[in-house]
PDB file of N, CA and C in Angstrom:
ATOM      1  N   UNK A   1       0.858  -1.164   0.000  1.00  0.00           N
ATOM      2  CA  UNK A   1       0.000   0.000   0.000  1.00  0.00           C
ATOM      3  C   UNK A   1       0.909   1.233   0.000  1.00  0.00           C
ATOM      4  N   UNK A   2       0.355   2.184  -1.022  1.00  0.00           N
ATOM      5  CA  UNK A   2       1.278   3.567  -0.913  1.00  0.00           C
ATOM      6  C   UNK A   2       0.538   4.444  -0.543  1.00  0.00           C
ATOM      7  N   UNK A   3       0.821   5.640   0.538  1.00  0.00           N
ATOM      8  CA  UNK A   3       0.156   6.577   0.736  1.00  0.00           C
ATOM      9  C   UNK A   3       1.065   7.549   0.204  1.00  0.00           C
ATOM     10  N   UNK A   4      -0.027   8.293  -0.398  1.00  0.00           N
ATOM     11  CA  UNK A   4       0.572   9.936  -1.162  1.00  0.00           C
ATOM     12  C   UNK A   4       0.030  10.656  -0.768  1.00  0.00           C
ATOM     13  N   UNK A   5       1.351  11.741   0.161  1.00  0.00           N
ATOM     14  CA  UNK A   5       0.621  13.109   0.605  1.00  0.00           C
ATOM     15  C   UNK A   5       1.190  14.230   0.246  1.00  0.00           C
ATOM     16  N   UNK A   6       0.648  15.311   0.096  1.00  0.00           N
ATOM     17  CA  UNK A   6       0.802  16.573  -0.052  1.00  0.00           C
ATOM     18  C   UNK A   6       0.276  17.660   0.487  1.00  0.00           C
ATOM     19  N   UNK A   7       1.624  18.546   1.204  1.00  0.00           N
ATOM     20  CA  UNK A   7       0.877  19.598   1.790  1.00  0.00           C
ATOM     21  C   UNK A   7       1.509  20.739   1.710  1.00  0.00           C
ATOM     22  N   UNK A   8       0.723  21.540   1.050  1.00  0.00           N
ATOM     23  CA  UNK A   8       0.841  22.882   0.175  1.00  0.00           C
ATOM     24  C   UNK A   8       0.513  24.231   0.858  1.00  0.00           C
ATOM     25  N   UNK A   9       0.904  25.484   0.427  1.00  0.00           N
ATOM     26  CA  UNK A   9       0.736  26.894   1.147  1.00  0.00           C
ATOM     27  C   UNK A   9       0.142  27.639   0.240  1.00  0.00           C
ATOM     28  N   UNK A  10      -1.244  27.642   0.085  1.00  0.00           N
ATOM     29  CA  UNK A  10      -1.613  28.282  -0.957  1.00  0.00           C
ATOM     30  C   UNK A  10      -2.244  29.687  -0.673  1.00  0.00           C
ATOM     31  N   UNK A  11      -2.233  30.773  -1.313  1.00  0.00           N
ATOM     32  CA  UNK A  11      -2.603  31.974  -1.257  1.00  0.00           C
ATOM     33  C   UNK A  11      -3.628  32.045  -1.094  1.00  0.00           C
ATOM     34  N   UNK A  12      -4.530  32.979  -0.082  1.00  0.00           N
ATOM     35  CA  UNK A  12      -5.533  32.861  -0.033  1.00  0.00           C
ATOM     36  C   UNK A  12      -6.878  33.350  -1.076  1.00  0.00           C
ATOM     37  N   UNK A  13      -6.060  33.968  -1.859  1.00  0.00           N
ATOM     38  CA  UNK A  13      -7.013  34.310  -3.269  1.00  0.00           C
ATOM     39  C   UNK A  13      -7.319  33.468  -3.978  1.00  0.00           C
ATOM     40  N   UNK A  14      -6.396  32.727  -3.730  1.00  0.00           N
ATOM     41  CA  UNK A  14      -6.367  30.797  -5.007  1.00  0.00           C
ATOM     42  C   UNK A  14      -6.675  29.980  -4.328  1.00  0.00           C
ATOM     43  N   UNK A  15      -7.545  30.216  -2.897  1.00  0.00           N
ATOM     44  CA  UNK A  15      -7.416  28.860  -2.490  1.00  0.00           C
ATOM     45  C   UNK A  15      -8.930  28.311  -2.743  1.00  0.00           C
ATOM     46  N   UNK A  16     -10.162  28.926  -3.051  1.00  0.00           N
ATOM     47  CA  UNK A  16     -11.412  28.422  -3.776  1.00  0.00           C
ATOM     48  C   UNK A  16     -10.938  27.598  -5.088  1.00  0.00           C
ATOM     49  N   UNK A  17     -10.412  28.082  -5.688  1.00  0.00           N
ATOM     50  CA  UNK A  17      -9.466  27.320  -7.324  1.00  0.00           C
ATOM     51  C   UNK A  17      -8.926  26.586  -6.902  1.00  0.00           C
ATOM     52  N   UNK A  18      -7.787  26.624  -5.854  1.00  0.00           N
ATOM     53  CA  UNK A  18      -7.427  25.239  -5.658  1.00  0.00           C
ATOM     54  C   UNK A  18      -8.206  23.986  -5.169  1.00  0.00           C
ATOM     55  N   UNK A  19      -8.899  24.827  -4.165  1.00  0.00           N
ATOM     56  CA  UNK A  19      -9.977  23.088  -3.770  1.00  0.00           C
ATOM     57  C   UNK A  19     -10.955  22.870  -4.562  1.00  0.00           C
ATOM     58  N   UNK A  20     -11.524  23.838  -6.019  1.00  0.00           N
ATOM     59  CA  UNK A  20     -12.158  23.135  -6.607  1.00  0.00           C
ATOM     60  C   UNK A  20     -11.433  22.028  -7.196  1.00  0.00           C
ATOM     61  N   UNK A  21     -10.462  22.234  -8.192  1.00  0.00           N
ATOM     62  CA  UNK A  21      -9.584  21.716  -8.554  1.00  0.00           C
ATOM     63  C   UNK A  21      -9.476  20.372  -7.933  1.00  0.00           C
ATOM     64  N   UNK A  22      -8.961  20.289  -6.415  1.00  0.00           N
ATOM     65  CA  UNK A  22      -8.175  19.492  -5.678  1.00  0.00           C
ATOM     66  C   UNK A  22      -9.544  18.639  -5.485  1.00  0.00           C
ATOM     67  N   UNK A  23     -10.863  18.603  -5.231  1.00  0.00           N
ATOM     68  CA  UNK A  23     -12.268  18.103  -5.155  1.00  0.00           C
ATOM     69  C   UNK A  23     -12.411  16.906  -6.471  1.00  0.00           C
ATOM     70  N   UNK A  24     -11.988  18.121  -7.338  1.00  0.00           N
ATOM     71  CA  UNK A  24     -12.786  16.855  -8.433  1.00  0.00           C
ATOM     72  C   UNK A  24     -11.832  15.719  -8.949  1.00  0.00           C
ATOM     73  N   UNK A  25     -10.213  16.358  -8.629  1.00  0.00           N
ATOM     74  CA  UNK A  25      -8.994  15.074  -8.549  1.00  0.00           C
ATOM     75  C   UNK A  25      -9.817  13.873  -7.551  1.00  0.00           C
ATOM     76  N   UNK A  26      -9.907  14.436  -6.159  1.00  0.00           N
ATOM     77  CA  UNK A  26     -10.423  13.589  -5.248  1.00  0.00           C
ATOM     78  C   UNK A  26     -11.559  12.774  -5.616  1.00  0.00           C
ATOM     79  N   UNK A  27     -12.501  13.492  -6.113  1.00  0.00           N
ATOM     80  CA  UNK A  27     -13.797  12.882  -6.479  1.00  0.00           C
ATOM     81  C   UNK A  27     -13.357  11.416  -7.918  1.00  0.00           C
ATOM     82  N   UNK A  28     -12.739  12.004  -8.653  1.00  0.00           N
ATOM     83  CA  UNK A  28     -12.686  11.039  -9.522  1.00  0.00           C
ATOM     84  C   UNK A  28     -11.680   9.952  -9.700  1.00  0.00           C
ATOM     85  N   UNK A  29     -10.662  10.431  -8.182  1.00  0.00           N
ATOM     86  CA  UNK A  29      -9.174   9.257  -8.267  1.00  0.00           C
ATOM     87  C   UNK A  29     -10.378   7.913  -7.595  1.00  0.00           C
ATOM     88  N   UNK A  30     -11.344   8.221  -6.656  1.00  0.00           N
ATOM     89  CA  UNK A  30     -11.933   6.887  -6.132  1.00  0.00           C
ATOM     90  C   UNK A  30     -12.140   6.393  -6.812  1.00  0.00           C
ATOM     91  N   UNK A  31     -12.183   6.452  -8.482  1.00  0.00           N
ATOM     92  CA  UNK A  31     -12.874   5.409  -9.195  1.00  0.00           C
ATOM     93  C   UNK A  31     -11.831   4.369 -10.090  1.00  0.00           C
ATOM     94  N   UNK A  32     -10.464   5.277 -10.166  1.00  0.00           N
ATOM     95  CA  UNK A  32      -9.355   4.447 -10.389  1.00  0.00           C
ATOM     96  C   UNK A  32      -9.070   3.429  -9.584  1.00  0.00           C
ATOM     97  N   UNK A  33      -8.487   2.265 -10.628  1.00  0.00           N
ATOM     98  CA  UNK A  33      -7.994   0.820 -10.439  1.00  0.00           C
ATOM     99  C   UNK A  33      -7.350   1.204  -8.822  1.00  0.00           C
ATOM    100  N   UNK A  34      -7.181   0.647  -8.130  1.00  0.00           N
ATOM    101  CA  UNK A  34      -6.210   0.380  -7.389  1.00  0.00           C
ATOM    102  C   UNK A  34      -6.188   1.868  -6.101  1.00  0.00           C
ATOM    103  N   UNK A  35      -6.813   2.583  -6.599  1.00  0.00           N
ATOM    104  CA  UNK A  35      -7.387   3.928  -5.267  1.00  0.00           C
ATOM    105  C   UNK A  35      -8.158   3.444  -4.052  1.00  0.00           C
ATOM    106  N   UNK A  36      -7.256   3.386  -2.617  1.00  0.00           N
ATOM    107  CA  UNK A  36      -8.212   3.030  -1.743  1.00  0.00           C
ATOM    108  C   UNK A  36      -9.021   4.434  -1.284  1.00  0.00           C
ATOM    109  N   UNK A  37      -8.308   5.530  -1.049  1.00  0.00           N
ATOM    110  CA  UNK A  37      -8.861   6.169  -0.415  1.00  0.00           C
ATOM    111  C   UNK A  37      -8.619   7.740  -1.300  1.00  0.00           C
ATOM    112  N   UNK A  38      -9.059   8.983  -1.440  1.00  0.00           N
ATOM    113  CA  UNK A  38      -8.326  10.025  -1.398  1.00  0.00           C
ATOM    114  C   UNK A  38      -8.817  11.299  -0.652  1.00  0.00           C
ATOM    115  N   UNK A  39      -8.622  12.533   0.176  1.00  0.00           N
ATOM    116  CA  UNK A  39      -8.639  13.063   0.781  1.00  0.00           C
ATOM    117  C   UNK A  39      -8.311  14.507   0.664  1.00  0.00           C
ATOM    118  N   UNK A  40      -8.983  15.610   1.144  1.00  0.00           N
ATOM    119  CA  UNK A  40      -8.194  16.951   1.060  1.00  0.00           C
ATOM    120  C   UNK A  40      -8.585  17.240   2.466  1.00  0.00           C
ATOM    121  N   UNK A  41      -7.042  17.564   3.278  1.00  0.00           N
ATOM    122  CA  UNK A  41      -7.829  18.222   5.002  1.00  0.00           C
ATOM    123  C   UNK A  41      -7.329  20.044   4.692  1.00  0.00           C
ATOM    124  N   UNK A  42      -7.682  20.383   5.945  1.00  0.00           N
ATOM    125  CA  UNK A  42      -7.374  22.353   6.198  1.00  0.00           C
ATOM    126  C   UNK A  42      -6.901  21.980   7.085  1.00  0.00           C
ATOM    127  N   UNK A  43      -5.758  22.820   7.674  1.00  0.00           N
ATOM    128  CA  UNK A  43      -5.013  22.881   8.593  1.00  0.00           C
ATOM    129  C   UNK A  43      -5.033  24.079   9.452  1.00  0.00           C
ATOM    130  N   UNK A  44      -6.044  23.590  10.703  1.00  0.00           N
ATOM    131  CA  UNK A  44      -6.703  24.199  11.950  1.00  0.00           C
ATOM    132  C   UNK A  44      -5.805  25.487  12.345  1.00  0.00           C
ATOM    133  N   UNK A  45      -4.437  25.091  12.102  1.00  0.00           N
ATOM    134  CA  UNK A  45      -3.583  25.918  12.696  1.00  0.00           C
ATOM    135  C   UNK A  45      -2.740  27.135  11.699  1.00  0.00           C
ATOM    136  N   UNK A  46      -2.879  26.753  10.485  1.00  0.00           N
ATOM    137  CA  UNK A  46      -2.689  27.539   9.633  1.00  0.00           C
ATOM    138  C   UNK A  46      -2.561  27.480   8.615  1.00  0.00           C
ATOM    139  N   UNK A  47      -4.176  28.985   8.246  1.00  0.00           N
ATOM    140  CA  UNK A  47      -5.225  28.916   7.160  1.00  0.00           C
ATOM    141  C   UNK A  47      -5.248  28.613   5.947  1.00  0.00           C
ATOM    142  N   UNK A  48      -3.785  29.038   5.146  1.00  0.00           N
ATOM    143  CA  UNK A  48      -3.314  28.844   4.030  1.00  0.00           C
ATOM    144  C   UNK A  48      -3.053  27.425   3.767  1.00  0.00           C
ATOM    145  N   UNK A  49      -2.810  26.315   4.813  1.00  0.00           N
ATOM    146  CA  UNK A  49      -2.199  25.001   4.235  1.00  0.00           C
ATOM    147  C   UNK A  49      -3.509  24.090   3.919  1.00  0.00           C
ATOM    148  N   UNK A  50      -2.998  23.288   2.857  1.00  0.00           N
ATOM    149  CA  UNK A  50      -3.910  22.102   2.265  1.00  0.00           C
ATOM    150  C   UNK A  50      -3.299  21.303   2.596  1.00  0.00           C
ATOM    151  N   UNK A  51      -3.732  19.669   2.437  1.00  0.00           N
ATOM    152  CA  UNK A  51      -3.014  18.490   2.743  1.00  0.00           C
ATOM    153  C   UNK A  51      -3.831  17.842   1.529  1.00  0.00           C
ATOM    154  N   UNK A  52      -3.188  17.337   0.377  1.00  0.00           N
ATOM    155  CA  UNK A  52      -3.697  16.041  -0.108  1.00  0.00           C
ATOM    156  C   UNK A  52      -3.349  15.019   0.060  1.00  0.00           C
ATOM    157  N   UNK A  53      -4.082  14.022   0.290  1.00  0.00           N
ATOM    158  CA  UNK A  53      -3.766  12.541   0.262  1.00  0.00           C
ATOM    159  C   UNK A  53      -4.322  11.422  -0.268  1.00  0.00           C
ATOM    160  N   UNK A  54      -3.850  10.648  -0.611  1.00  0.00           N
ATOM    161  CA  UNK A  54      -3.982   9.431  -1.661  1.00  0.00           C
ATOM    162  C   UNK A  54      -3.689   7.924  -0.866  1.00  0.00           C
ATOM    163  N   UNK A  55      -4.371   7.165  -1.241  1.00  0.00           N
ATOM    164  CA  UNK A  55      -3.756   5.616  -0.902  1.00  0.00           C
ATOM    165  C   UNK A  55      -4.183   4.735  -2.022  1.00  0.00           C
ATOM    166  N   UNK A  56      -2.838   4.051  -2.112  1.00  0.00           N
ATOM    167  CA  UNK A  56      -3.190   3.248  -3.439  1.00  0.00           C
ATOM    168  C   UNK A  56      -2.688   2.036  -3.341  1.00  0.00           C
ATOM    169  N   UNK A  57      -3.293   1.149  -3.291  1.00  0.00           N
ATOM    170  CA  UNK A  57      -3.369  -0.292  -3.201  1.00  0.00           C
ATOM    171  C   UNK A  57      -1.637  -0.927  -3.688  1.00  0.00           C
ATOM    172  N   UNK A  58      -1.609  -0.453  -4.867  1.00  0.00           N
ATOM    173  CA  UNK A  58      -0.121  -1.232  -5.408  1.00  0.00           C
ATOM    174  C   UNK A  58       0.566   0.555  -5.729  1.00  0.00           C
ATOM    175  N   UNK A  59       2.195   0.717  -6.432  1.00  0.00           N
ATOM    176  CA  UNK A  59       2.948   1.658  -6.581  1.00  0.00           C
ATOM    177  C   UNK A  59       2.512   1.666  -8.181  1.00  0.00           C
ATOM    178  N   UNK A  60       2.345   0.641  -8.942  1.00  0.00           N
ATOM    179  CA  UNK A  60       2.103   0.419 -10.154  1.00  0.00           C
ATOM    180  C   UNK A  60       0.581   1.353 -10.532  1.00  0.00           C
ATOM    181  N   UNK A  61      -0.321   1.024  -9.588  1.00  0.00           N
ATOM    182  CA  UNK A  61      -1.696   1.993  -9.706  1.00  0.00           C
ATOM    183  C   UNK A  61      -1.128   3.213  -9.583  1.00  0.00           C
ATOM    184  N   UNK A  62      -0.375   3.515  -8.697  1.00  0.00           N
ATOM    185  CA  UNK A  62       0.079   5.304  -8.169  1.00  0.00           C
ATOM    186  C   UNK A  62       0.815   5.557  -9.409  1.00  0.00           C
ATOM    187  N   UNK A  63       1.571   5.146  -9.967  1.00  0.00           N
ATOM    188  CA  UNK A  63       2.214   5.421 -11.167  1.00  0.00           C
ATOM    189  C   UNK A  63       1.534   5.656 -12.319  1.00  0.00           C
ATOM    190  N   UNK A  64       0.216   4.700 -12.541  1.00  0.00           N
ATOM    191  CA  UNK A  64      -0.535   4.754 -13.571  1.00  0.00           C
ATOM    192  C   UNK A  64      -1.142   6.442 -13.554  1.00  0.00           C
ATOM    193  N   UNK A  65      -1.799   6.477 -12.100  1.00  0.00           N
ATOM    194  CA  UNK A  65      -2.248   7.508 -11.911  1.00  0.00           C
ATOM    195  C   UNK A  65      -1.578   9.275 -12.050  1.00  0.00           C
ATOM    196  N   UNK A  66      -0.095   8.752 -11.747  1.00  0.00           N
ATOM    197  CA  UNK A  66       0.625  10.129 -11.715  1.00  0.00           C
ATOM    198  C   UNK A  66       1.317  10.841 -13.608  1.00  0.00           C
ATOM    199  N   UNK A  67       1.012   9.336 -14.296  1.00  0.00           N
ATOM    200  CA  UNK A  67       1.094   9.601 -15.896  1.00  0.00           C
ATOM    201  C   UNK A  67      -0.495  10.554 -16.801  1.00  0.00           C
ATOM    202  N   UNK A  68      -1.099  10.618 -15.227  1.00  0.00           N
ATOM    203  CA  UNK A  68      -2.885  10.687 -16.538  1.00  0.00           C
ATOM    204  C   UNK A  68      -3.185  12.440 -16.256  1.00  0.00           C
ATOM    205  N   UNK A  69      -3.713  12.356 -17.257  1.00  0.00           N
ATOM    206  CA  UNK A  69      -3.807  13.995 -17.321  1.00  0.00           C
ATOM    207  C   UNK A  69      -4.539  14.473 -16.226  1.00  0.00           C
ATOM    208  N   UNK A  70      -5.504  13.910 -15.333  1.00  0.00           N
ATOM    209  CA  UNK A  70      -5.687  14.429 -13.942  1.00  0.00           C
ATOM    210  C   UNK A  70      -4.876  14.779 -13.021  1.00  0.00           C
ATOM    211  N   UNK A  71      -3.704  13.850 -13.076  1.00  0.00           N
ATOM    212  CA  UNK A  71      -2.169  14.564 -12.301  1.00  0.00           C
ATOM    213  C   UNK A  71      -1.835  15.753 -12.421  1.00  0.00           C
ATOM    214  N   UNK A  72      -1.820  15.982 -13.893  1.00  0.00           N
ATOM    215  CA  UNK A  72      -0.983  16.962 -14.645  1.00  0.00           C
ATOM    216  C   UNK A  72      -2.148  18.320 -13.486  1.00  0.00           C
ATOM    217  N   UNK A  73      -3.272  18.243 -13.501  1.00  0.00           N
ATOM    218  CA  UNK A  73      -3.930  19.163 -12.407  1.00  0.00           C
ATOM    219  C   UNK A  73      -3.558  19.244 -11.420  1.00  0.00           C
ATOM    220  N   UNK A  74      -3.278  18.139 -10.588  1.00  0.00           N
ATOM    221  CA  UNK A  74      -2.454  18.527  -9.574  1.00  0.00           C
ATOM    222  C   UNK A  74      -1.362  19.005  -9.296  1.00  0.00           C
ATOM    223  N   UNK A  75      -0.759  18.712 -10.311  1.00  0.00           N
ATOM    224  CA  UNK A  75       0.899  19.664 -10.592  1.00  0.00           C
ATOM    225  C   UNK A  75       0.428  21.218 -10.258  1.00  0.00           C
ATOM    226  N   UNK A  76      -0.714  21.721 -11.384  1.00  0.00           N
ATOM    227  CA  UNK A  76      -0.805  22.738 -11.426  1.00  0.00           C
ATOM    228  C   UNK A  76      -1.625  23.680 -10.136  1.00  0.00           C
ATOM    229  N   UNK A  77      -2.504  22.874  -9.656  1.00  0.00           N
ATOM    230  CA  UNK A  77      -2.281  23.617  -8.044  1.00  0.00           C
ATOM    231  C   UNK A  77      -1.060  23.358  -6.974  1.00  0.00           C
ATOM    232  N   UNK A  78       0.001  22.361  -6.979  1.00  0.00           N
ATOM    233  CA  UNK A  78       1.136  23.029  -6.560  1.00  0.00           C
ATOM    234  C   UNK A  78       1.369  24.074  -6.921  1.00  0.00           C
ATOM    235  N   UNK A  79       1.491  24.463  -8.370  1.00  0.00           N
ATOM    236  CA  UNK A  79       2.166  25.795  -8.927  1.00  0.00           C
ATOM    237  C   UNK A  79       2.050  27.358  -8.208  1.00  0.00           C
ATOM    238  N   UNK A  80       0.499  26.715  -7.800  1.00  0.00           N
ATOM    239  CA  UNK A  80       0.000  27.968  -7.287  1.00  0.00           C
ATOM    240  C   UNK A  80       0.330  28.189  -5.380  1.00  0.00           C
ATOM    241  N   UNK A  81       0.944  27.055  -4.961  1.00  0.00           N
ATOM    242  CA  UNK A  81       1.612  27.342  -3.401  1.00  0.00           C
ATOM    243  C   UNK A  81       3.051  28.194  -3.250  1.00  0.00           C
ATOM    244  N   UNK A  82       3.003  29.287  -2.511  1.00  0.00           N
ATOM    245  CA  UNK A  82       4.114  29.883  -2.506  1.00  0.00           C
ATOM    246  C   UNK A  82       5.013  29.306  -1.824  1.00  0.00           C
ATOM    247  N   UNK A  83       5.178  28.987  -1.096  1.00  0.00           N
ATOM    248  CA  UNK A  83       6.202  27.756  -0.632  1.00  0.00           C
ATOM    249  C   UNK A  83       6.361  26.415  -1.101  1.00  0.00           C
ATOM    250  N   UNK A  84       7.397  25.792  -1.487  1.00  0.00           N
ATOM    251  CA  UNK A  84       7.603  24.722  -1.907  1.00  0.00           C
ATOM    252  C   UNK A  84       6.798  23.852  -1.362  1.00  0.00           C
ATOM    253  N   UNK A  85       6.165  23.136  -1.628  1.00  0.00           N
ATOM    254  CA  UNK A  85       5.132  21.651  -0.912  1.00  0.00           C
ATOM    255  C   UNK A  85       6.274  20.367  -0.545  1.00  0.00           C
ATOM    256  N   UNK A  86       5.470  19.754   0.258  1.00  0.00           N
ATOM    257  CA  UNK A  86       5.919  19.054   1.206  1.00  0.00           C
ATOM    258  C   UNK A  86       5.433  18.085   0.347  1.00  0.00           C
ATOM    259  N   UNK A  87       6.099  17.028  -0.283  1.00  0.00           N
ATOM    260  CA  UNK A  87       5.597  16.011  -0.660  1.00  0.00           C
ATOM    261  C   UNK A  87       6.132  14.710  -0.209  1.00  0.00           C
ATOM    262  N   UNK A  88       5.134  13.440   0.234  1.00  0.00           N
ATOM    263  CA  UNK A  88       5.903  12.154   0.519  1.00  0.00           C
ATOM    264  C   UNK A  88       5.062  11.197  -0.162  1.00  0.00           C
ATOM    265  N   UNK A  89       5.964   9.901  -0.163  1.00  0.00           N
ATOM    266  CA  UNK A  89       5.493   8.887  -0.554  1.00  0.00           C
ATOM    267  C   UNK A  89       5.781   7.816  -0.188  1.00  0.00           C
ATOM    268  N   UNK A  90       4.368   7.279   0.974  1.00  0.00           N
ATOM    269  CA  UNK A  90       5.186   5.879   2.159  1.00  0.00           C
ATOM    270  C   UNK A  90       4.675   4.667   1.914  1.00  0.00           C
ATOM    271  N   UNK A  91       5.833   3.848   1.577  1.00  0.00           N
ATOM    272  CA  UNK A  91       5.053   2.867   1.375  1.00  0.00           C
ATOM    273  C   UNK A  91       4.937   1.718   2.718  1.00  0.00           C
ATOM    274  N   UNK A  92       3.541   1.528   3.069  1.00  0.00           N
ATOM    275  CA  UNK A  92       2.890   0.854   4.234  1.00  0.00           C
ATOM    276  C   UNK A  92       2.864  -0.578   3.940  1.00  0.00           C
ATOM    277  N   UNK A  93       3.691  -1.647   4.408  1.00  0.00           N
ATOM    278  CA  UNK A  93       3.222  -2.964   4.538  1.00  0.00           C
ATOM    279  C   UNK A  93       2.263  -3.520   5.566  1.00  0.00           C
ATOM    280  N   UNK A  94       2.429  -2.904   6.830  1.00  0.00           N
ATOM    281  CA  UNK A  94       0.905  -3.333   7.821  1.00  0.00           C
ATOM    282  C   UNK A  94       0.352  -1.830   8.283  1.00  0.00           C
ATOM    283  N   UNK A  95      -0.534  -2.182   8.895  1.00  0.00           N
ATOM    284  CA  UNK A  95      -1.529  -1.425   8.956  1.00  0.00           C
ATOM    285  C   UNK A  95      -2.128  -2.255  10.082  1.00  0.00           C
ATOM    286  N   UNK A  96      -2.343  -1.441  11.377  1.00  0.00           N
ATOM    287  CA  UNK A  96      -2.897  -1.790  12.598  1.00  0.00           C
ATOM    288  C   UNK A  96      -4.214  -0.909  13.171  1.00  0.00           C
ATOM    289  N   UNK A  97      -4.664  -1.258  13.549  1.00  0.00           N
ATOM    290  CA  UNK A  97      -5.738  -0.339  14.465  1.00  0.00           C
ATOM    291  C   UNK A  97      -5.818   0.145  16.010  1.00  0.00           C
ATOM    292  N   UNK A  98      -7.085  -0.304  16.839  1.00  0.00           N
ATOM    293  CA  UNK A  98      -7.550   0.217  18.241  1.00  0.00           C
ATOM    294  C   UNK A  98      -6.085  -0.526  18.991  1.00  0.00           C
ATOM    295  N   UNK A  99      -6.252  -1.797  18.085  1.00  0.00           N
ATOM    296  CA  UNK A  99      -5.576  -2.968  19.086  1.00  0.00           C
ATOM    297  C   UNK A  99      -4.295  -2.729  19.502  1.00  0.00           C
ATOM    298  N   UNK A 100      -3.599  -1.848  18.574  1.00  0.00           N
ATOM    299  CA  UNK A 100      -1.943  -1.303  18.786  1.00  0.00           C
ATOM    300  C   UNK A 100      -2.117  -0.531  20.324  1.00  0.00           C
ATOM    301  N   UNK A 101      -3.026   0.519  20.334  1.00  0.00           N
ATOM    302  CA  UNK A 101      -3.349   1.541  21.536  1.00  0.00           C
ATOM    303  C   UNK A 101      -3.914   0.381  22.730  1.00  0.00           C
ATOM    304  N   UNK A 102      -4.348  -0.809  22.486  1.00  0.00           N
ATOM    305  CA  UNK A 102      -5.181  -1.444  23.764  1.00  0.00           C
ATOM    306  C   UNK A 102      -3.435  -2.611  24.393  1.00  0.00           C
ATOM    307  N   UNK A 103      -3.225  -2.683  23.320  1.00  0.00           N
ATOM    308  CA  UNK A 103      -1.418  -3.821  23.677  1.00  0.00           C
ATOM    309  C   UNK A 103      -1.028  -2.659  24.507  1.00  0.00           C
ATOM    310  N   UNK A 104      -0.686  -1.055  24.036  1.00  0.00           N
ATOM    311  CA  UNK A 104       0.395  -0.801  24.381  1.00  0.00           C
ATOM    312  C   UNK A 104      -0.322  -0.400  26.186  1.00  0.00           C
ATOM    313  N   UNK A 105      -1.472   0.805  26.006  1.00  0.00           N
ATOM    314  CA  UNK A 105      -1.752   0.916  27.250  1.00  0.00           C
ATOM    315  C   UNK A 105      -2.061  -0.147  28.388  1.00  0.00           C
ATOM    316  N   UNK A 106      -2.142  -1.738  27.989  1.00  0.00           N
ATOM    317  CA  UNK A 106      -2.251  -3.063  29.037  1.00  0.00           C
ATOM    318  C   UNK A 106      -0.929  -3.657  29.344  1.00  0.00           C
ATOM    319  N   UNK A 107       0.051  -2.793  28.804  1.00  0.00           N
ATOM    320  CA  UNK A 107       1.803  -3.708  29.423  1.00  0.00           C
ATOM    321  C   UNK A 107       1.847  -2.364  30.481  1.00  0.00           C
ATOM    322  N   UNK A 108       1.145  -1.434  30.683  1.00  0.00           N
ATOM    323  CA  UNK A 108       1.927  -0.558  31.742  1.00  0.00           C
ATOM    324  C   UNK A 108       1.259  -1.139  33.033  1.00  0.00           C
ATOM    325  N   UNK A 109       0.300  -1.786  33.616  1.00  0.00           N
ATOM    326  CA  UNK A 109      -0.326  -2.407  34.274  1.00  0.00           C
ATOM    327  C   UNK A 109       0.298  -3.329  35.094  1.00  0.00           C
TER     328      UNK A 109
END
């Protein structure tokens, strides 16, 4: 599993354009092969930042996806962050839940 995130500083004049933009990437990556999830958050603490994020089943789907002209949109609202974006790309072999938080808080006991 790969998660793809991005988190950008966008002006506040561009930032309606950017989340339309960044909406309909989101809206239409769910329907690609191999898209588990995709996401846009705001950042509580400061107003200007976006976060996109992606999860994609295999690196081969994320690749497919980063060749298709819907990418090429996302390039172009980076363009529009005045600070360089923060970009990563992790790739997750497990994935845990509640049960990680219930192990760890029952060994202090």
């Amino acid at each position: 599993m790969i998660k793809a995130s991005i988190r950008m500083t966008i002006p506040t004049q561009k930032r309606n354009e950017a989340l339309k933009i960044l909406k309909s990437i989101s809206e239409n990556c769910r329907f690609n092969t191999g898209c588990l999830s995709s996401n846009i958050y705001g950042d509580l603490q400061e107003n200007n930042v976006l976060m996109f994020e992606e999860v994609w089943r295999t690196e081969e789907d994320l690749e497919v996806h980063m060749r298709s002209d819907e990418y090429l949109n996302l390039l172009l609202v980076l363009e529009m962050s005045f600070k360089q974006p923060e970009i990563r790309f992790d790739n997750i072999s497990i994935s845990t839940g509640i049960e990680t938080i219930e192990k760890a808080r029952s060994r202090g006991r």
